[in-house]
Protein backbone atom coordinates (compact mmCIF):
# COMPACT_ATOMS: atom_id res chain seq x y z
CA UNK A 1 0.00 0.00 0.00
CA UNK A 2 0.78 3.77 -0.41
CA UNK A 3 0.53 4.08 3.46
CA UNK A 4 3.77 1.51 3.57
CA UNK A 5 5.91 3.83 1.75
CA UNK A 6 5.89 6.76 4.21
CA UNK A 7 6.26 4.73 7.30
CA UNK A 8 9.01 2.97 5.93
CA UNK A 9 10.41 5.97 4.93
CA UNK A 10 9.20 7.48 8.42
CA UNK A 11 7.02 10.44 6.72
CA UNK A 12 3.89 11.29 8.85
CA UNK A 13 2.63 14.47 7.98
CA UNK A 14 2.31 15.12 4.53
CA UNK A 15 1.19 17.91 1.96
CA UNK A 16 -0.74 17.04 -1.35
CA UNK A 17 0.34 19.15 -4.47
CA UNK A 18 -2.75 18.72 -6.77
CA UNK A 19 -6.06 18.12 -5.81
CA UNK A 20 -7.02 16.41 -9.09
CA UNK A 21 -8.72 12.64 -9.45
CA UNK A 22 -4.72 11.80 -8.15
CA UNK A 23 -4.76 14.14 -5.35
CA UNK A 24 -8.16 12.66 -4.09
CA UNK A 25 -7.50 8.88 -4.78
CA UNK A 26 -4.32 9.72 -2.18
CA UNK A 27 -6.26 11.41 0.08
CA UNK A 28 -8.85 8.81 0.36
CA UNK A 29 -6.50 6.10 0.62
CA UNK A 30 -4.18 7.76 3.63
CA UNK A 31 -7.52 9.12 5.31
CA UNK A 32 -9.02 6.12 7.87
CA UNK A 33 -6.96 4.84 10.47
CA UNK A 34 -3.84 6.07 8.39
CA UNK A 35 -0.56 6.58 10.28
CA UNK A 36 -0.03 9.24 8.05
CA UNK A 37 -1.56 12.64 8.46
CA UNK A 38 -2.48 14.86 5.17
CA UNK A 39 -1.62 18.15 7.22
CA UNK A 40 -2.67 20.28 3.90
CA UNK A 41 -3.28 20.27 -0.39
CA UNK A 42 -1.47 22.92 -2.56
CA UNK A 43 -3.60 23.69 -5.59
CA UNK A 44 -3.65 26.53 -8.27
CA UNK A 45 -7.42 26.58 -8.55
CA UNK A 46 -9.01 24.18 -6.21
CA UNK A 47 -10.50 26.04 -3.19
CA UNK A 48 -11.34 23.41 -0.69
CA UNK A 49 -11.89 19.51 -0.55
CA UNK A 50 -14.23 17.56 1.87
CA UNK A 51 -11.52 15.87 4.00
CA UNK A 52 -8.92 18.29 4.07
CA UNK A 53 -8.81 21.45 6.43
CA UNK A 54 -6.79 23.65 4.54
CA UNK A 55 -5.57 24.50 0.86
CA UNK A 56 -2.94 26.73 -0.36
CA UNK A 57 -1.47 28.28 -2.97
CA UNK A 58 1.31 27.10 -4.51
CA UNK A 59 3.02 30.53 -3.65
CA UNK A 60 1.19 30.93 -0.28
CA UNK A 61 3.80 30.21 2.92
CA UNK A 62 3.50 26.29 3.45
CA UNK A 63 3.78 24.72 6.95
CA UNK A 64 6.52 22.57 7.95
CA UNK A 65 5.34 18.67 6.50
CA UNK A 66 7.72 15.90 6.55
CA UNK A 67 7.03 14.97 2.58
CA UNK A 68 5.32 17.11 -0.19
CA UNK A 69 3.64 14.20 -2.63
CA UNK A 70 3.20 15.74 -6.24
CA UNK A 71 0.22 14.46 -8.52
CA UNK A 72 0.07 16.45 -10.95
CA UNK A 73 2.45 14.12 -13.10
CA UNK A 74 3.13 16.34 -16.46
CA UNK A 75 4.30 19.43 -14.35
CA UNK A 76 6.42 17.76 -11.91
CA UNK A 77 9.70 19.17 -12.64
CA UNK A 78 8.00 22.73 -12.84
CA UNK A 79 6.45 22.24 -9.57
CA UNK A 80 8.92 21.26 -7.79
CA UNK A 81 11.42 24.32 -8.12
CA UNK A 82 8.58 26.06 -7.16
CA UNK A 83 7.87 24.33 -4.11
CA UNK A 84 11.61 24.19 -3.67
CA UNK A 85 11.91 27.80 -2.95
CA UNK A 86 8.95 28.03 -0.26
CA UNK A 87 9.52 24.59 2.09
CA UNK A 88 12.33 22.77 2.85
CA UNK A 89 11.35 19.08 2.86
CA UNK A 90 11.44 16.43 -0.09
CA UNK A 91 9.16 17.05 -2.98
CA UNK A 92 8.06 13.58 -4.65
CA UNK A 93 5.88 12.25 -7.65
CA UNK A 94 3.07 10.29 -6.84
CA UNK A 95 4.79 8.15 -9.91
CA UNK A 96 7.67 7.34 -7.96
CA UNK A 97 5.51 6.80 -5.00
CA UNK A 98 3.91 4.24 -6.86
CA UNK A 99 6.71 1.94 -8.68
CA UNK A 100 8.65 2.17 -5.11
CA UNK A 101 5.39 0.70 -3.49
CA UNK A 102 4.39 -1.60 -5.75
């Protein structure tokens, strides 16, 4: 499972970049009796999602998170030298997410 990765990898609170069909299928999946907490989604245009308290901008100031988890797949590169400038933590594709937990 998804939830597997970020223990092992001792990541607890994450952020969600994207709030897409990806962005929810991860949120879902971490959300019951996860040991991981979704502290936050970044989004562009996405206001708010049932299930998470807050959403930022990608250029708003971003709390500290152990893990930001990219899923928007075709601008990964792009967003992460953005998100590079505003929080100092690892930025990852949901991609990699995937083949590493699979």
């Amino acid at each position: 499972s998804l939830e597997s990765f970020f223990v092992e990898n001792h990541i607890r609170k994450i952020g969600i970049y994207g709030m897409g069909m990806l962005g929810i299928h991860l949120m879902k999946d971490l959300q019951d009796g996860s040991l991981v907490e979704i502290s936050y989604g970044i989004d562009r245009s996405v206001e708010n999602v049932d299930g998470i308290s807050k959403i930022y901008k990608p250029d708003d100031f971003l709390p500290p998170v152990d893990m930001i988890v990219v899923t928007a797949i075709f601008s990964f590169d792009e967003v992460k030298e953005i998100l590079r400038e505003r929080i100092d933590c690892p930025v990852v594709s949901i991609e990699e997410i995937i083949q590493d937990a699979s």
